[in-house]
N, C-alpha and C. Protein backbone atom coordinates (compact mmCIF):
# COMPACT_ATOMS: atom_id res chain seq x y z
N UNK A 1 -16.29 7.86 10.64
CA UNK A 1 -15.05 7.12 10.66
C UNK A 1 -14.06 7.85 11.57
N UNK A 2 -13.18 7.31 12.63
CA UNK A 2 -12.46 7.58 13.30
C UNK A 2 -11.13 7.99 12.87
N UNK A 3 -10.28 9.00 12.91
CA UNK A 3 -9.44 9.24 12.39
C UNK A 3 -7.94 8.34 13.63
N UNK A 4 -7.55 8.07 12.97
CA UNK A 4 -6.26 7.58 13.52
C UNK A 4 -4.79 8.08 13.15
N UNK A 5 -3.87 8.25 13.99
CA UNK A 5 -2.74 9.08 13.99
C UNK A 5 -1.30 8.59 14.71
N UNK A 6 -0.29 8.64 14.26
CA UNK A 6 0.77 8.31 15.10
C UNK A 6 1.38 9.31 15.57
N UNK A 7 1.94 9.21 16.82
CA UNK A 7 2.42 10.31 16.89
C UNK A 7 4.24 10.21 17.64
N UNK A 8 4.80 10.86 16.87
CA UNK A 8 6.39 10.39 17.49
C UNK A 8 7.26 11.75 18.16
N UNK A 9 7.85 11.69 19.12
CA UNK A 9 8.09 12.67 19.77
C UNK A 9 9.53 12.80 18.99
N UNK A 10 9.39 14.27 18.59
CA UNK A 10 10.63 14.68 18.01
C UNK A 10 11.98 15.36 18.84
N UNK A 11 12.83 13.98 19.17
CA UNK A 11 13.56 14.75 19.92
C UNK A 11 14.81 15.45 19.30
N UNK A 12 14.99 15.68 18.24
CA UNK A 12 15.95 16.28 17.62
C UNK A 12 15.41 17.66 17.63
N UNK A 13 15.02 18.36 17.88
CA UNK A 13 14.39 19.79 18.06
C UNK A 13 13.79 19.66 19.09
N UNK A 14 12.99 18.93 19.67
CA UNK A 14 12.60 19.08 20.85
C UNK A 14 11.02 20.00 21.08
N UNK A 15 10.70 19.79 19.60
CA UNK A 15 9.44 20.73 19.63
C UNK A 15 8.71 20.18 19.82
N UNK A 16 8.56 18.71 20.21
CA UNK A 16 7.30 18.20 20.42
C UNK A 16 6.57 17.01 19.38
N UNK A 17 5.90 17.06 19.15
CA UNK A 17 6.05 15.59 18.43
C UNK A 17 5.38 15.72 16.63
N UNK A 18 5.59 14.70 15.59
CA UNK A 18 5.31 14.37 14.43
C UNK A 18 4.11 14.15 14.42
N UNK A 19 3.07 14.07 13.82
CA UNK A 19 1.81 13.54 13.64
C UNK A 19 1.53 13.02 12.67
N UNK A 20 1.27 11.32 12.48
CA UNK A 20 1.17 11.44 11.16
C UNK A 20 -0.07 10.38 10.69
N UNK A 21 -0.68 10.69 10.03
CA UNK A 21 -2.03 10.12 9.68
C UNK A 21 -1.97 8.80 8.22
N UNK A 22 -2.93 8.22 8.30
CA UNK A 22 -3.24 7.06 7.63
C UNK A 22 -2.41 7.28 6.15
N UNK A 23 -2.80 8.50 5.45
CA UNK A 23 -1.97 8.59 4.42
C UNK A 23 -0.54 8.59 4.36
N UNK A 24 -0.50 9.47 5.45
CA UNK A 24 1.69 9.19 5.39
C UNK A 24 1.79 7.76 5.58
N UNK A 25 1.68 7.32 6.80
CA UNK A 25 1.96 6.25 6.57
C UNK A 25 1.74 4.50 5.77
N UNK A 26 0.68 5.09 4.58
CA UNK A 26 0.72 4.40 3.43
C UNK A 26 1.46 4.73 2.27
N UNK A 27 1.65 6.05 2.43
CA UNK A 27 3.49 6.58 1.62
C UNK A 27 4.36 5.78 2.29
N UNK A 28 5.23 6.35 3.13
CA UNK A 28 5.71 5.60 3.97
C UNK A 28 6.43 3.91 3.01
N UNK A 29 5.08 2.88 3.62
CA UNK A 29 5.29 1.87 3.69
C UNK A 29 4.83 1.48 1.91
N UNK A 30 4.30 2.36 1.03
CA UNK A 30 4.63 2.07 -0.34
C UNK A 30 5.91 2.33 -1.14
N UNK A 31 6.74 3.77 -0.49
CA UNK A 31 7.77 4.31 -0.99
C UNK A 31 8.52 3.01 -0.90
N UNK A 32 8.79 2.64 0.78
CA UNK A 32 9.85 1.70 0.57
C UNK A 32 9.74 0.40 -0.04
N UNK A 33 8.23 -0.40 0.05
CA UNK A 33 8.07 -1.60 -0.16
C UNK A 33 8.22 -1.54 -1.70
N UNK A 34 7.74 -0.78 -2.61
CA UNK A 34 7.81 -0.64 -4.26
C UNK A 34 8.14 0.35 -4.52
N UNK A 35 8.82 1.40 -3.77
CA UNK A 35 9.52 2.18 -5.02
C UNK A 35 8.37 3.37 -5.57
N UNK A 36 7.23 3.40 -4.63
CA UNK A 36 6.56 4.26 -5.74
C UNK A 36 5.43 4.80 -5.09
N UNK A 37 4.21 5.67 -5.50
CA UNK A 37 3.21 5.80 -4.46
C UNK A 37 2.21 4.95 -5.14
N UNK A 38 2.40 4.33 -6.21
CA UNK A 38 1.24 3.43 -6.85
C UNK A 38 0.05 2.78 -5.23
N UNK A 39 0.86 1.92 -4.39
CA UNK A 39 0.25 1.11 -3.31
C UNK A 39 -0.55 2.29 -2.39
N UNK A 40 -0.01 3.23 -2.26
CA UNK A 40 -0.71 4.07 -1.49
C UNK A 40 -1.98 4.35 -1.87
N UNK A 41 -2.12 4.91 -3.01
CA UNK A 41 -3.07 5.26 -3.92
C UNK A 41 -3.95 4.04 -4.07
N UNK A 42 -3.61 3.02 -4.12
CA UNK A 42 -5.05 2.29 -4.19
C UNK A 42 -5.93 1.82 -2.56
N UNK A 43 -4.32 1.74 -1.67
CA UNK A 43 -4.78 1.85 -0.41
C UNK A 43 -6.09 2.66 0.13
N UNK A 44 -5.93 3.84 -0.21
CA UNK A 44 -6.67 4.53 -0.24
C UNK A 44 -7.94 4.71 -0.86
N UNK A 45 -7.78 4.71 -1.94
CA UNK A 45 -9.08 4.33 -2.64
C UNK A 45 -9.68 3.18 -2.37
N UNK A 46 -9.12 2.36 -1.38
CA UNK A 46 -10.18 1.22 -1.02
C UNK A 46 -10.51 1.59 0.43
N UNK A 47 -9.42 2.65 1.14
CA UNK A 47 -10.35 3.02 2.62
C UNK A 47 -11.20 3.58 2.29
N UNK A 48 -10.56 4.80 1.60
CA UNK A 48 -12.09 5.83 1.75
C UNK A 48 -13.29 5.31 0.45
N UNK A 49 -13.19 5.08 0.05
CA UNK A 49 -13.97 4.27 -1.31
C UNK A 49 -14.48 5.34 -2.12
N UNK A 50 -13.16 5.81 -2.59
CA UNK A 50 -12.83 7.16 -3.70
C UNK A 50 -12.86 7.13 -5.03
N UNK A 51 -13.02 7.72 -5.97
CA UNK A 51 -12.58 7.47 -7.50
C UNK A 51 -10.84 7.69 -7.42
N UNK A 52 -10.55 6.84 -8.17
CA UNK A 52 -8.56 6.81 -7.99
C UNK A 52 -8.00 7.65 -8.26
N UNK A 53 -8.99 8.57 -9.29
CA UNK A 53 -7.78 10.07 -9.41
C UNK A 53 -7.81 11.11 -7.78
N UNK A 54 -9.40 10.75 -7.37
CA UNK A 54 -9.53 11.37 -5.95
C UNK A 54 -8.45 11.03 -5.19
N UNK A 55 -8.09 9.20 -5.02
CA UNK A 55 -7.17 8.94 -3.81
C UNK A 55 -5.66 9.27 -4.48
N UNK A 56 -5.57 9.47 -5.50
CA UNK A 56 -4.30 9.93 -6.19
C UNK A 56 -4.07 11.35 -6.02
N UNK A 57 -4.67 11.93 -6.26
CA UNK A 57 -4.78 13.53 -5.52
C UNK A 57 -4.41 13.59 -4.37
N UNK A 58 -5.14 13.24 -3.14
CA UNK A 58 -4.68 13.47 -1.70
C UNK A 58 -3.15 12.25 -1.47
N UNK A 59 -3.24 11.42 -2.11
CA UNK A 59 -1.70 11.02 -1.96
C UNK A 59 -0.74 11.68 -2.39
N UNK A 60 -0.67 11.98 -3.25
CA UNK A 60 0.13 13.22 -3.75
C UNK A 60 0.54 14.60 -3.38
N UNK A 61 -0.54 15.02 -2.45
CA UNK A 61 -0.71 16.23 -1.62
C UNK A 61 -0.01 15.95 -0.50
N UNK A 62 -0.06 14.71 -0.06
CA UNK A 62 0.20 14.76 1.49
C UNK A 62 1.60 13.77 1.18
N UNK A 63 2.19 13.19 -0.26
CA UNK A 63 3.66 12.85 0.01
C UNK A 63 4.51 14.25 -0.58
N UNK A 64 3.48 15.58 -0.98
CA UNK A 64 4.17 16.72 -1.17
C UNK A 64 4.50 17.35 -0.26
N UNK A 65 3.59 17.16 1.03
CA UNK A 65 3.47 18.06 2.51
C UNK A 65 5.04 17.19 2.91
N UNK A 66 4.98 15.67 2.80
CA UNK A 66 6.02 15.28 3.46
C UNK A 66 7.36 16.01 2.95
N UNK A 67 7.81 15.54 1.25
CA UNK A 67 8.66 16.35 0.71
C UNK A 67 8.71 17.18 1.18
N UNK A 68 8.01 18.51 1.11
CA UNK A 68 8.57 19.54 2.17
C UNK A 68 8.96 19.95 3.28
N UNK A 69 8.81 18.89 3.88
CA UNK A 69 9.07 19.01 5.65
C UNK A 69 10.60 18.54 5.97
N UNK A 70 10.94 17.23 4.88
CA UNK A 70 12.08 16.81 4.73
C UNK A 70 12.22 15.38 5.05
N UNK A 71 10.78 14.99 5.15
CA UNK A 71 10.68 13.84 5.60
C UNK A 71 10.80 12.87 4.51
N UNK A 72 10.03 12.91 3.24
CA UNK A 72 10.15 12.10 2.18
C UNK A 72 11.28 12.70 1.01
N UNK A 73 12.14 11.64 0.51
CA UNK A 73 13.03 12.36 -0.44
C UNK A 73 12.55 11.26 -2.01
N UNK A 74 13.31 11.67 -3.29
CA UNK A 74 13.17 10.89 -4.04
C UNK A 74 14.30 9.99 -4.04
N UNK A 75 14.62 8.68 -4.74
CA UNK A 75 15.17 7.91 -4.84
C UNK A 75 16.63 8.56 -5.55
N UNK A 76 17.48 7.69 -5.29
CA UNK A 76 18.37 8.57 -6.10
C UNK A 76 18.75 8.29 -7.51
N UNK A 77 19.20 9.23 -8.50
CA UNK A 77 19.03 8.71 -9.41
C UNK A 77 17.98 9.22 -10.21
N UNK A 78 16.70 9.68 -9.41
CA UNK A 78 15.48 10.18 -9.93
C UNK A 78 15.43 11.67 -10.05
């Protein structure tokens, strides 16, 4: 399977660019569309054709990598 990646040039630092792979951007587009990583997580478990705690694991890992970078925040309120 081919890995696929976006990649966005960061010009606010100027270091060069974001990379971001199939999972971020099924965070991403679950955070905002529902509020939650539920969509991601099954997303996933239907690409890679995972057991759901598996695709719940690496979603979780990689909307933690985001959290730390500063890219993903929680809602507020939460």
């Amino acid at each position: 399977m081919a890995a696929h990646w976006l990649a966005i040039e960061n010009t606010r630092t100027e270091e060069g660019f974001l990379l971001f792979g199939r999972e971020d951007l099924d965070i991403f587009h679950s955070v905002a569309a529902h509020g939650s990583l539920d969509q991601a997580v099954v997303a996933n478990t239907h690409r890679r054709s995972v057991f759901l705690s598996a695709a719940r694991a690496e979603i979780e890992a990689a909307a933690s990598d985001l959290f730390r970078a500063g890219l993903l925040r929680p809602a507020p309120g939460q």
